[in-house]
Protein backbone atom coordinates (compact mmCIF):
# COMPACT_ATOMS: atom_id res chain seq x y z
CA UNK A 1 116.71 8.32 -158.54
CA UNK A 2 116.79 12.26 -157.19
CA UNK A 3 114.02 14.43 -156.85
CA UNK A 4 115.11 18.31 -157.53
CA UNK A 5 113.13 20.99 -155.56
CA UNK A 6 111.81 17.82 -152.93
CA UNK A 7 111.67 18.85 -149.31
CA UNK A 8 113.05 15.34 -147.60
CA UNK A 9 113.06 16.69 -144.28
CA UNK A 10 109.19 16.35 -142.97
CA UNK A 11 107.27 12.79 -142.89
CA UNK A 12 105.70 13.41 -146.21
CA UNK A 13 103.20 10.06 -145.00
CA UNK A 14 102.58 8.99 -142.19
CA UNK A 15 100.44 6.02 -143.32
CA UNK A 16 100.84 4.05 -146.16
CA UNK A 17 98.59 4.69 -148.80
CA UNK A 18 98.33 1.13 -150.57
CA UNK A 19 96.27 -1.89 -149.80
CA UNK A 20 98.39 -4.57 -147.85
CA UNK A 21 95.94 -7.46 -148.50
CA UNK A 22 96.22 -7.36 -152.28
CA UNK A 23 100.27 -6.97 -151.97
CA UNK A 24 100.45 -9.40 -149.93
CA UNK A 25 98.25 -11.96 -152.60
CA UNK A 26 100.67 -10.05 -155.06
CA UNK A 27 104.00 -11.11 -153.39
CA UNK A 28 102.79 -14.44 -151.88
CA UNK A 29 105.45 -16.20 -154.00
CA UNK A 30 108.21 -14.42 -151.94
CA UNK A 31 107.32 -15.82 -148.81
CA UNK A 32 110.70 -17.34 -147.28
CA UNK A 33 112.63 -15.18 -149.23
CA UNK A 34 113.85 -11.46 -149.53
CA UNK A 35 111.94 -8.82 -150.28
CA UNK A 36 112.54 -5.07 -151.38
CA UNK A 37 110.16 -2.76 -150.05
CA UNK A 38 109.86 1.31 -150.44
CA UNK A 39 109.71 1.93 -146.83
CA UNK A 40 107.33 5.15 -146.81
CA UNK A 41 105.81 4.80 -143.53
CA UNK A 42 106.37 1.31 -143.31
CA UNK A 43 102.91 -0.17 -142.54
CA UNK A 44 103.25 -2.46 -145.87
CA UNK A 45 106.78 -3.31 -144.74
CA UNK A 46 105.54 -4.33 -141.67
CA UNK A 47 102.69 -6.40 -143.33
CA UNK A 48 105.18 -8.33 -145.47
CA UNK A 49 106.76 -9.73 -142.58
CA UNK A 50 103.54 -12.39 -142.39
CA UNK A 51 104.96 -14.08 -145.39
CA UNK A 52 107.58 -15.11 -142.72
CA UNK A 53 110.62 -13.86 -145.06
CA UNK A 54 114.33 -14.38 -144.59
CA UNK A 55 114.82 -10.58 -144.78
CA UNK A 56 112.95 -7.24 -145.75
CA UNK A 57 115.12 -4.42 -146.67
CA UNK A 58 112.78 -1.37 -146.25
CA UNK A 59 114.52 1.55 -148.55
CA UNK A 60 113.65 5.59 -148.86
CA UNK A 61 115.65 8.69 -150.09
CA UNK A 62 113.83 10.55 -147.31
CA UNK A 63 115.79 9.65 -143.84
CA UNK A 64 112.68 11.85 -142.07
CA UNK A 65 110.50 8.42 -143.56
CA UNK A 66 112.89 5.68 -142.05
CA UNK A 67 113.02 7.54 -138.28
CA UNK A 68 109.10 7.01 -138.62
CA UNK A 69 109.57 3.56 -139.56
CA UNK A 70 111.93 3.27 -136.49
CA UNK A 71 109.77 4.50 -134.53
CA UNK A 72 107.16 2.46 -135.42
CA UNK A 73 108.97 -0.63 -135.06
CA UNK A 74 110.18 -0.17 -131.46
CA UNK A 75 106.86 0.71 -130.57
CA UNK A 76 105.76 -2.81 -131.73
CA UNK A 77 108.27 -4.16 -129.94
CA UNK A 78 107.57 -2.83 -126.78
CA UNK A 79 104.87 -1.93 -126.38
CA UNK A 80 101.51 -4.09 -125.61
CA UNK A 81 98.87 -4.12 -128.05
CA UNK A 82 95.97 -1.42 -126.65
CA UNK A 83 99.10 1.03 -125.92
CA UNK A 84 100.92 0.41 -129.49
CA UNK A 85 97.09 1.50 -131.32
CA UNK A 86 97.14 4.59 -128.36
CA UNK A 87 100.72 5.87 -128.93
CA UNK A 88 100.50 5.74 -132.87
CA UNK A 89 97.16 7.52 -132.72
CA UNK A 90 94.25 5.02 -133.58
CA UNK A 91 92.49 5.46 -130.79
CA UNK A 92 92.35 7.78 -127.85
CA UNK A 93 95.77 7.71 -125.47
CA UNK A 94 96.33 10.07 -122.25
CA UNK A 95 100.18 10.94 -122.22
CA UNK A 96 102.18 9.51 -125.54
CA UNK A 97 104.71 11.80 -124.85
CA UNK A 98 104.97 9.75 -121.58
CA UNK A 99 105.32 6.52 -123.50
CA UNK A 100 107.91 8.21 -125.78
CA UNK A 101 110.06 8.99 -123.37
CA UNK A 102 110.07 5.87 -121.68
CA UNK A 103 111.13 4.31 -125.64
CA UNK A 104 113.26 6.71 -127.23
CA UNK A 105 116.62 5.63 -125.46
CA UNK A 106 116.33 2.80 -127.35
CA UNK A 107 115.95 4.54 -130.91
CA UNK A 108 118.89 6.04 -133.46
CA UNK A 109 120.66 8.97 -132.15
CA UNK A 110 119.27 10.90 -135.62
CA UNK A 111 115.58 9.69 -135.02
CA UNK A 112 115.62 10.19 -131.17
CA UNK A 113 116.80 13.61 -132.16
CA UNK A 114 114.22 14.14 -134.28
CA UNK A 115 111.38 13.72 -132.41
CA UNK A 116 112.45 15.11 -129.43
CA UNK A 117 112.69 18.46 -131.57
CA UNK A 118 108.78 17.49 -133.08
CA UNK A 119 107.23 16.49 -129.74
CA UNK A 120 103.83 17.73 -131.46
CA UNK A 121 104.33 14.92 -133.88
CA UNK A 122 104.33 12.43 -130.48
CA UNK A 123 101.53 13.92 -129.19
CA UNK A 124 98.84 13.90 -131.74
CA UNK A 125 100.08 10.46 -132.87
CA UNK A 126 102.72 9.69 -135.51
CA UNK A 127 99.45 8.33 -137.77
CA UNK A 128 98.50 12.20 -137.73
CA UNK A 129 102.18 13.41 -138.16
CA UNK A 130 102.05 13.53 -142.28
CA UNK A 131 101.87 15.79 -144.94
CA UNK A 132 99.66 14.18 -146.55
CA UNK A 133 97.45 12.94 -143.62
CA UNK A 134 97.48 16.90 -142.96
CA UNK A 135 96.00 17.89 -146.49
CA UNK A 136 92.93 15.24 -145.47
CA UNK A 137 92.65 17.47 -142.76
CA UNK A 138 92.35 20.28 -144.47
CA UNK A 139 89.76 18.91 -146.50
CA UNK A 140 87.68 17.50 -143.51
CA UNK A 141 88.34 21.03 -141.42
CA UNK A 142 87.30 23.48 -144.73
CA UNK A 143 86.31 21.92 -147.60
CA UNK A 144 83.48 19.16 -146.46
CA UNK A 145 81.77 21.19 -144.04
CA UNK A 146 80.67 23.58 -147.00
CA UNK A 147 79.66 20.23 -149.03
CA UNK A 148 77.83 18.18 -146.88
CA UNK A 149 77.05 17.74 -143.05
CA UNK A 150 78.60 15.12 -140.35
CA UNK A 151 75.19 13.43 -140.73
CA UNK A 152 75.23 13.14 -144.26
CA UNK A 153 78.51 11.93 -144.26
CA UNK A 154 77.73 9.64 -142.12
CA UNK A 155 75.00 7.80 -144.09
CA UNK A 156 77.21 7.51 -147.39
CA UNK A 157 79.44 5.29 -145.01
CA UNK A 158 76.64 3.25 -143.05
CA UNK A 159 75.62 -0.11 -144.18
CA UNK A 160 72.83 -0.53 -147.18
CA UNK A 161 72.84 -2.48 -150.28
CA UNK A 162 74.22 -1.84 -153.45
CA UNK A 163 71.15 -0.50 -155.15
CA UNK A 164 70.31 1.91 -151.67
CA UNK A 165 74.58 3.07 -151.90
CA UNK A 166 74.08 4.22 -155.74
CA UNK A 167 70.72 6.05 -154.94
CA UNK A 168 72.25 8.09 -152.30
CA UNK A 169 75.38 8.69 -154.11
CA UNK A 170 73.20 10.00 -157.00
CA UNK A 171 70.11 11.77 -154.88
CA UNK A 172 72.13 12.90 -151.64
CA UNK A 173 75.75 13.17 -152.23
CA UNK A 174 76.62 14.06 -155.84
CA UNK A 175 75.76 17.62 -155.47
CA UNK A 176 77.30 20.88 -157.69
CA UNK A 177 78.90 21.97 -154.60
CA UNK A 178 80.69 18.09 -154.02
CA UNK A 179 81.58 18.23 -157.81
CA UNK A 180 82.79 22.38 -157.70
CA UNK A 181 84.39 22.33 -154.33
CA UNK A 182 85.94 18.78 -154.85
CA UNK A 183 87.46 19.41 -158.05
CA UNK A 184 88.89 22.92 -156.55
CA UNK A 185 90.77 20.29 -153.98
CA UNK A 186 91.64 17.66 -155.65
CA UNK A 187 93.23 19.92 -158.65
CA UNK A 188 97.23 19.38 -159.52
CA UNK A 189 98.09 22.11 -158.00
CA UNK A 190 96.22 22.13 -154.91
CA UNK A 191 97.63 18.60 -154.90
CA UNK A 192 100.94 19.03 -155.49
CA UNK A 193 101.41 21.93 -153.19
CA UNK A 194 99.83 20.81 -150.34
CA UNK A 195 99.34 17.17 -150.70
CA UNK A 196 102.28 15.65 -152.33
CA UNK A 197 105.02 17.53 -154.01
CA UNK A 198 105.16 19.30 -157.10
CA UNK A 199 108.25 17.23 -158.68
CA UNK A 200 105.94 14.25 -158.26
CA UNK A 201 103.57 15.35 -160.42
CA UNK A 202 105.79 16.35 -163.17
CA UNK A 203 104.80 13.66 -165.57
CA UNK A 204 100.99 13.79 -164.59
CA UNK A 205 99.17 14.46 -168.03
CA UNK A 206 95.54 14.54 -167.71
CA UNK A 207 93.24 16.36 -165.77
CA UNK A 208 93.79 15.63 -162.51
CA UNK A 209 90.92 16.73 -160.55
CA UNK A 210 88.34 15.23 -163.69
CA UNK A 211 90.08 11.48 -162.76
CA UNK A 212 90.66 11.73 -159.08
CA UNK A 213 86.33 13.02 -159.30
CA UNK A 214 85.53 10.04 -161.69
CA UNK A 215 87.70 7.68 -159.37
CA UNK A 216 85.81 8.76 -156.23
CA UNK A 217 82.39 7.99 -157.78
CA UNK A 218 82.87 5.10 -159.08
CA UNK A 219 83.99 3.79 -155.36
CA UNK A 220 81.27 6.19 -153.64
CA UNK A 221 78.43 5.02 -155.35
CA UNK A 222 79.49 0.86 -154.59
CA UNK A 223 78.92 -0.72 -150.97
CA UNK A 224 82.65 -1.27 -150.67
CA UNK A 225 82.99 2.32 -149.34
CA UNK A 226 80.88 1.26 -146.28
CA UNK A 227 83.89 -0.37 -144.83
CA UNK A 228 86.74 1.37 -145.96
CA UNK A 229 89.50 2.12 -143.76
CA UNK A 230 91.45 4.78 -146.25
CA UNK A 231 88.11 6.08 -147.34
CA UNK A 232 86.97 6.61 -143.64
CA UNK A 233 90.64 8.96 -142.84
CA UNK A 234 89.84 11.09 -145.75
CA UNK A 235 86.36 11.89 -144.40
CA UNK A 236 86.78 11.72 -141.14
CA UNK A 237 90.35 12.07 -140.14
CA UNK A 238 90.17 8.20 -138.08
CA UNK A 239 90.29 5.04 -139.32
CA UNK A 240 87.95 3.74 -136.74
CA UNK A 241 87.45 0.46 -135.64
CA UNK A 242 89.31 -0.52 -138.75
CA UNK A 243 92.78 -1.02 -137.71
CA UNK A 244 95.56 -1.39 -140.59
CA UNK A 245 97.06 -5.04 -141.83
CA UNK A 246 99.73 -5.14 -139.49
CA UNK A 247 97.76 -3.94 -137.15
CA UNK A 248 95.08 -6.54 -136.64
CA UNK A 249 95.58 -9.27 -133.75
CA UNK A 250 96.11 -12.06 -135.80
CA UNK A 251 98.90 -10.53 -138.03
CA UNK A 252 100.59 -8.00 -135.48
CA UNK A 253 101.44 -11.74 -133.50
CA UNK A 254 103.70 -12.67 -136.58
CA UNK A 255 105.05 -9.00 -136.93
CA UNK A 256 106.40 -9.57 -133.81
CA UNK A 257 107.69 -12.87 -134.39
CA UNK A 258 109.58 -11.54 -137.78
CA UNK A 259 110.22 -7.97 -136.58
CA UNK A 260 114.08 -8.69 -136.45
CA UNK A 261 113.85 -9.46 -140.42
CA UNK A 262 113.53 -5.95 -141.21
CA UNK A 263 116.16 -3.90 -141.91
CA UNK A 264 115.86 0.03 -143.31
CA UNK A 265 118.29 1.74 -145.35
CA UNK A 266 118.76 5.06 -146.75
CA UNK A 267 119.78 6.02 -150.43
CA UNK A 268 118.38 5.34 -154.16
CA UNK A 269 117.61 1.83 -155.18
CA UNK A 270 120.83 0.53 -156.88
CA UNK A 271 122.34 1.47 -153.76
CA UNK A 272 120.82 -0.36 -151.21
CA UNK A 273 120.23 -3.45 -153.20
CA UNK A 274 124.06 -3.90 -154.22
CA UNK A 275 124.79 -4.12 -150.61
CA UNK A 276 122.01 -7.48 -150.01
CA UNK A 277 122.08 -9.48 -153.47
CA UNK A 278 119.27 -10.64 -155.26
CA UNK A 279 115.80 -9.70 -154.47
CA UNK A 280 112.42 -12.41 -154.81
CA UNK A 281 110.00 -9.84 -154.26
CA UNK A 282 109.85 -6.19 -154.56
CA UNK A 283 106.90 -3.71 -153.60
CA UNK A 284 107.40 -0.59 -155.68
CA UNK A 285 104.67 1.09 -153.91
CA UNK A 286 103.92 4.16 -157.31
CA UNK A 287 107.29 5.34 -157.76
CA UNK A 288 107.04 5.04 -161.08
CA UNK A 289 104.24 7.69 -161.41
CA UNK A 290 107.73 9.79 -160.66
CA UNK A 291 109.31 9.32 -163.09
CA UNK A 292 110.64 9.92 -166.83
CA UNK A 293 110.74 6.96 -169.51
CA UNK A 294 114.63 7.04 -169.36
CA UNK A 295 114.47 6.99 -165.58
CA UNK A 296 112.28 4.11 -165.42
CA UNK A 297 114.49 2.21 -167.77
CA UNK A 298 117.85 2.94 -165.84
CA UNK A 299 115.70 1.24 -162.41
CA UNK A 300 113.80 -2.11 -164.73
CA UNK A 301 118.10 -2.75 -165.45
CA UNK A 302 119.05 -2.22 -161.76
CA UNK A 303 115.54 -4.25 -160.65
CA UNK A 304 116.43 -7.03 -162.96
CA UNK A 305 119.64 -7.38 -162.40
CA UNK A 306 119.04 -7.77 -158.72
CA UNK A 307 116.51 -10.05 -158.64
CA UNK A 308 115.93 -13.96 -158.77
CA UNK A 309 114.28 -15.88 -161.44
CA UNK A 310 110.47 -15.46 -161.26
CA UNK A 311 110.79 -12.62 -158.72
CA UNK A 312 107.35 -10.64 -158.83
CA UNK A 313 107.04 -6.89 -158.46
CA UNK A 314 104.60 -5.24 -157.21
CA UNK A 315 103.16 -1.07 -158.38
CA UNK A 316 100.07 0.88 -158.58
CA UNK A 317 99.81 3.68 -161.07
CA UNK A 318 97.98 6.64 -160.41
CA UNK A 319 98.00 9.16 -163.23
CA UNK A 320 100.74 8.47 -165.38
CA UNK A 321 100.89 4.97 -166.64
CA UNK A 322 104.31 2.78 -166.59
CA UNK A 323 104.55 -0.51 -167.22
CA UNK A 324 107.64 -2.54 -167.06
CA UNK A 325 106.01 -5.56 -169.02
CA UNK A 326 105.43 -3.21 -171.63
CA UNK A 327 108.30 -1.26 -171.89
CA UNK A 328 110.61 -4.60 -171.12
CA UNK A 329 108.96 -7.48 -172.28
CA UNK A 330 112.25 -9.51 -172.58
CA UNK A 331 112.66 -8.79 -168.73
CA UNK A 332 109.48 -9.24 -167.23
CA UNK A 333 105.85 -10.77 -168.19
CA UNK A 334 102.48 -9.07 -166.79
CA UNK A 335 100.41 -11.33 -164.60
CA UNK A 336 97.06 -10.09 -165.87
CA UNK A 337 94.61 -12.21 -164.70
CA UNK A 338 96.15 -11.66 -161.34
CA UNK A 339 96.65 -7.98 -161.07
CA UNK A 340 92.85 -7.69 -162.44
CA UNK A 341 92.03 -9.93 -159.54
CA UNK A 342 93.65 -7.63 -156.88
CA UNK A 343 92.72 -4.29 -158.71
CA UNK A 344 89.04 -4.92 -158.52
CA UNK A 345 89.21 -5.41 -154.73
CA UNK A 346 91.86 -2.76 -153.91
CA UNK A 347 90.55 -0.66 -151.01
CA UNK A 348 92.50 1.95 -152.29
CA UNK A 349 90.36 3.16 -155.04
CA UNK A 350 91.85 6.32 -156.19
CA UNK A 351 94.50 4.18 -158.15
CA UNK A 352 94.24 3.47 -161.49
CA UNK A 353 95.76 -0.06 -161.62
CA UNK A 354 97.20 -2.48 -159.31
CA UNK A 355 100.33 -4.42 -161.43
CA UNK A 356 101.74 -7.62 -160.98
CA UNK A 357 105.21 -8.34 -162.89
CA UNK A 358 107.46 -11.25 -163.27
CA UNK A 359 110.71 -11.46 -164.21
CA UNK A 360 111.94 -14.06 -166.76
């Protein structure tokens, strides 16, 4: 799969914009065996390696993502815990430029040479380093200032019940300037310019701004935005005290242990899993949302053909729906019960569904 008129030399994200914990339940079959994962910026990759596999093969068209990934991993290697959250850019840290250099020897001759020419990308932290981590910023910087106050903000996020989080949604936050200005940001082609890319919302169909609103209050207005980690970077540009998956003590331990049972590899799907045999899990992350019908059918054939019996894969949809069950239901089944399980505790909110497939 190509993308014409895609700019594949920038980390386009820096984070990894779907919920590990209800992959993880997703792929939980796989554990002790391989798994395909889009590597993006790797967190979920990472986050796999808890099911103690055999191997992860963490793929991307974009060789900008996989030096990030690289870079990530030798940092967990290395470094000890309080630095590792410091040098990525969770919390404060004095010098990572210091810590980089004192790493990089140890990295690809391509990636070393790329961040030694984006230094600024060390320095802020690599968490910070994205595209679209930098059109949250924009937001928080010029767009929520004019909406609401650091205060207000503040108190949509803190603690109250369920009845107190839909009163101030209604009475204090749902204002005509969060539903004019929000809209303005959130449109497709705010969005596609500065957020994502244009070619990936080719196949986007509705109003884009109208779902990505209705999507926002539904979650807004419901306690589970009180302890949000995703929800928390948009608004605030940290995650907090709420560290990703792989992140946490008690699963960064078994990163470690498994770290050597990641590989990354460069180039479309087809390629990369020809060179590694059949597959028992795959995490799709939305790549679908990318892409025509005809496209989608040419990867379901390579998918199926490289994958075990009962292999599960794992997608979100955002805006354009694709379903493989649907469109292939001699290949795969739909674990419904499942994937409604997982979708109605997905932290990630602004997807439309979480989907759970299973090839027979």
């Amino acid at each position: 799969m190509q993308f014409k008129n895609t700019n594949f030399d920038i980390i386009r994200y820096a984070n990894c914009w779907e919920d590990a914990s209800v992959l993880l339940e997703g792929l939980n079959t796989a554990q002790n065996g391989k798994i395909f994962s889009i590597a993006s910026a790797g967190d979920n990759s990472f986050s796999l390696l808890t099911l103690n596999p055999e191997l992860i093969v963490a793929g991307d068209l974009n060789p900008i993502q996989l030096y990030l990934c690289e870079l990530k991993k030798l940092a967990i290697t290395k470094l000890e815990d309080a630095e590792l959250i410091g040098f990525l850019g969770f919390t404060v840290h004095l010098n990572r430029n210091k810590v980089y250099e004192s790493i990089k020897n140890e990295l690809s001759t391509d990636a070393r040479n790329y961040f030694d020419q984006h230094s600024t990308a060390i320095e802020k932290g690599v968490i910070h380093a994205g595209k679209f981590e930098n059109y949250f910023s924009l937001f928080q910087k010029w767009v929520l200032p004019f909406i609401h106050s650091k205060s207000t903000t503040r108190k949509l996020l803190e603690k109250k019940s369920e009845k107190e989080q839909e009163l101030f949604y209604f009475n204090k936050w749902n204002s005509w300037r969060w539903k004019l200005l929000f809209k303005l940001f959130y449109s497709k082609k705010v969005m596609g310019s500065a957020g994502r890319s244009p070619e990936f919302m080719k196949h986007v169909q509705l109003n884009v701004s109208e779902f990505i609103y209705q999507t926002a209050e539904k979650h807004l207005k419901s306690v589970g935005c009180q302890n949000n980690e995703y929800l928390s970077y948009i608004f605030t540009g940290e995650f907090k005290s709420q560290l990703p998956h792989y992140l946490l003590p008690e699963n960064l331990k078994k990163v470690r242990e498994n770290i050597n049972h990641i590989k990354f590899a460069q180039g479309t799907a087809e390629e990369i899993l020809s060179k590694y045999g059949k597959f028992d899990g795959f995490n799709l992350s939305d790549i679908f949302e990318y892409m025509s019908e005809t496209q989608m059918k040419e990867n379901a054939d390579i998918i199926y053909n490289y994958s075990n019996l009962n292999a599960r894969v794992a997608y979100w949809n955002l805006m354009v729906p694709r379903h493989l069950s649907e469109s292939y239901p001699d290949q795969f089944v739909f674990q419904k019960e499942l994937s409604e399980q997982l979708q109605a505790i997905d932290k990630c909110f602004f997807y439309n569904q979480f989907i759970i497939d299973q090839k027979i």
